[in-house]
N, C-alpha and C. Protein backbone atom coordinates (compact mmCIF):
# COMPACT_ATOMS: atom_id res chain seq x y z
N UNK A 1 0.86 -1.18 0.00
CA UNK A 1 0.00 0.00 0.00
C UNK A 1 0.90 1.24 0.00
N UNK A 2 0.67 1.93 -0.98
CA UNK A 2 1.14 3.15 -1.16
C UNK A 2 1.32 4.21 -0.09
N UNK A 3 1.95 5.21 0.22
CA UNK A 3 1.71 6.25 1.37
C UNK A 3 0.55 7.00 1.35
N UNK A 4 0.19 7.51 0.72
CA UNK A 4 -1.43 8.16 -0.50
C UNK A 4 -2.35 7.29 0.08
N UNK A 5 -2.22 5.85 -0.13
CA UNK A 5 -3.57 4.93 0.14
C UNK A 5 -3.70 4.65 1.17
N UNK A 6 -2.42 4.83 2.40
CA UNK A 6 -2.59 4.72 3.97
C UNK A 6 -3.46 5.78 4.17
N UNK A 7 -2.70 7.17 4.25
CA UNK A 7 -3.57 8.33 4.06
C UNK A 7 -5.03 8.06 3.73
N UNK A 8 -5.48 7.91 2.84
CA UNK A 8 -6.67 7.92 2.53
C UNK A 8 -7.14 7.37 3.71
N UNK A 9 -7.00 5.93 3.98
CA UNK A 9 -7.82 5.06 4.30
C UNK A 9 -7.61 5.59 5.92
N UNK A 10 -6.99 5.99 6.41
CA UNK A 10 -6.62 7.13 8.11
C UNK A 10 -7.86 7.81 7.74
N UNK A 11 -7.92 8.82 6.58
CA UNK A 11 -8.87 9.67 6.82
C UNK A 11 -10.48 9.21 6.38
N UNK A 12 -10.54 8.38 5.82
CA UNK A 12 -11.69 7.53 5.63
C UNK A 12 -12.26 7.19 6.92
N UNK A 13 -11.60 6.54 7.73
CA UNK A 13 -11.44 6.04 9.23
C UNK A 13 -12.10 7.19 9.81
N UNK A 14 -11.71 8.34 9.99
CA UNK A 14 -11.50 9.21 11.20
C UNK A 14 -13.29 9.64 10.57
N UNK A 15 -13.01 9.97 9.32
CA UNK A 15 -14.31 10.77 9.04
C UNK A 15 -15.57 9.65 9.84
N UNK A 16 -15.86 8.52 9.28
CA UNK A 16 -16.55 7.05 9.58
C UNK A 16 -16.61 7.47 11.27
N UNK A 17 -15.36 7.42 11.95
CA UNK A 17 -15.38 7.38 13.57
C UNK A 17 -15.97 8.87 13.98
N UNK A 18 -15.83 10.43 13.76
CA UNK A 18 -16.63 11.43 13.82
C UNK A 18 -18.19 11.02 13.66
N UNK A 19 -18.09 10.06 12.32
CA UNK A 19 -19.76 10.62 12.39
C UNK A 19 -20.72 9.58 12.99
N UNK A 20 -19.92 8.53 13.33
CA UNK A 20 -20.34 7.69 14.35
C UNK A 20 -20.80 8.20 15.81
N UNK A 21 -19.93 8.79 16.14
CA UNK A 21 -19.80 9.72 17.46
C UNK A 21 -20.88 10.75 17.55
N UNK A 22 -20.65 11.61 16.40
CA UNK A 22 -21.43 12.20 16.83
C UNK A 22 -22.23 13.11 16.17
N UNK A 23 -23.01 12.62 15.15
CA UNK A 23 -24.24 12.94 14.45
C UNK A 23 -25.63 12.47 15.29
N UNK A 24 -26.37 13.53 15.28
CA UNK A 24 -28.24 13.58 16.08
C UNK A 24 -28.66 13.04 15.10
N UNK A 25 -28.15 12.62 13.72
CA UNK A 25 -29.39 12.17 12.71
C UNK A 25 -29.97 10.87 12.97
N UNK A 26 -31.27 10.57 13.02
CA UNK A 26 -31.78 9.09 13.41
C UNK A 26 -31.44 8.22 12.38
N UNK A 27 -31.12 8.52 10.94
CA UNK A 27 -30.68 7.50 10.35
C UNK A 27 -29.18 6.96 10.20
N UNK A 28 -28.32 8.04 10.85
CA UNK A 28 -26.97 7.89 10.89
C UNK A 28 -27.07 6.88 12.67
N UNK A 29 -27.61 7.24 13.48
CA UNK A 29 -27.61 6.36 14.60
C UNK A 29 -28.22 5.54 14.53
N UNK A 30 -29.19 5.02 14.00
CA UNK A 30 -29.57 3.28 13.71
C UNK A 30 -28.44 2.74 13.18
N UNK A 31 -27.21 3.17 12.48
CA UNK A 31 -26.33 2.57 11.93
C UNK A 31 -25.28 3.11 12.89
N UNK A 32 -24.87 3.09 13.84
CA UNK A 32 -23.46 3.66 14.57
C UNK A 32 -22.69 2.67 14.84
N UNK A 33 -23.20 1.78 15.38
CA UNK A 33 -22.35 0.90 15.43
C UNK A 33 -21.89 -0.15 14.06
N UNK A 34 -22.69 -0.03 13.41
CA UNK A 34 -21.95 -0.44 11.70
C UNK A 34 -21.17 0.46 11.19
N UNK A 35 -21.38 1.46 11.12
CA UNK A 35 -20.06 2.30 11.09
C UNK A 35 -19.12 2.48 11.62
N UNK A 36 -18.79 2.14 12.83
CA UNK A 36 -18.25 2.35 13.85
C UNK A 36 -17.19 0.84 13.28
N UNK A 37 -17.76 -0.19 13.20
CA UNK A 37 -17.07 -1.37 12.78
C UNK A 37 -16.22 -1.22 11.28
N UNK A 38 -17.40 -0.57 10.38
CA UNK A 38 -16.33 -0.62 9.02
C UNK A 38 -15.18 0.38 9.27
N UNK A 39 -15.53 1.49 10.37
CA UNK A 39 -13.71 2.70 10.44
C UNK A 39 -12.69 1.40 10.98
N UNK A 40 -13.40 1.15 11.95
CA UNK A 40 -12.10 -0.23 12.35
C UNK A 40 -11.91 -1.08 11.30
N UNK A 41 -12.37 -1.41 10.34
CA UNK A 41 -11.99 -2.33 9.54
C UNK A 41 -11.33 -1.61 8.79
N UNK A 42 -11.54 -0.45 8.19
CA UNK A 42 -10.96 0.17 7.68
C UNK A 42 -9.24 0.60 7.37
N UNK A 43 -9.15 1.07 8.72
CA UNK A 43 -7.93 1.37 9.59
C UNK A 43 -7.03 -0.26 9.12
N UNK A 44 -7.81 -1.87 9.50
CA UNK A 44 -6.86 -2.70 9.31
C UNK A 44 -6.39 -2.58 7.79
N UNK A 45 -7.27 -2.27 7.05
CA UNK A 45 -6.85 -1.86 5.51
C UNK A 45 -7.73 -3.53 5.01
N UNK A 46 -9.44 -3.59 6.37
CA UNK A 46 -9.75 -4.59 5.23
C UNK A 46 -10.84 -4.61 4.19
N UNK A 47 -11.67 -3.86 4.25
CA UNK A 47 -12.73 -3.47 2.81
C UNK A 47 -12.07 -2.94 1.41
């Protein structure tokens, strides 16, 4: 993996873990904890 594609996938992560945290929207929190799982998966570099 490229330095570029770590990058990305850090900030892919972080954005995913913010809006997990902490968006009021009811359709973003029926899903928090699925999101919350793909930033971690993410981060391992596995999707």
């Amino acid at each position: 993996m490229t330095d570029i594609e770590s990058r990305l996938r850090e900030a892919i992560a972080m954005l995913l873990r913010q809006l997990a945290e902490t968006s009021a929207d009811d359709g973003i929190r029926a899903y928090r904890r699925a999101i919350a799982f793909y930033a971690a998966e993410f981060e391992r570099g596995s999707p």
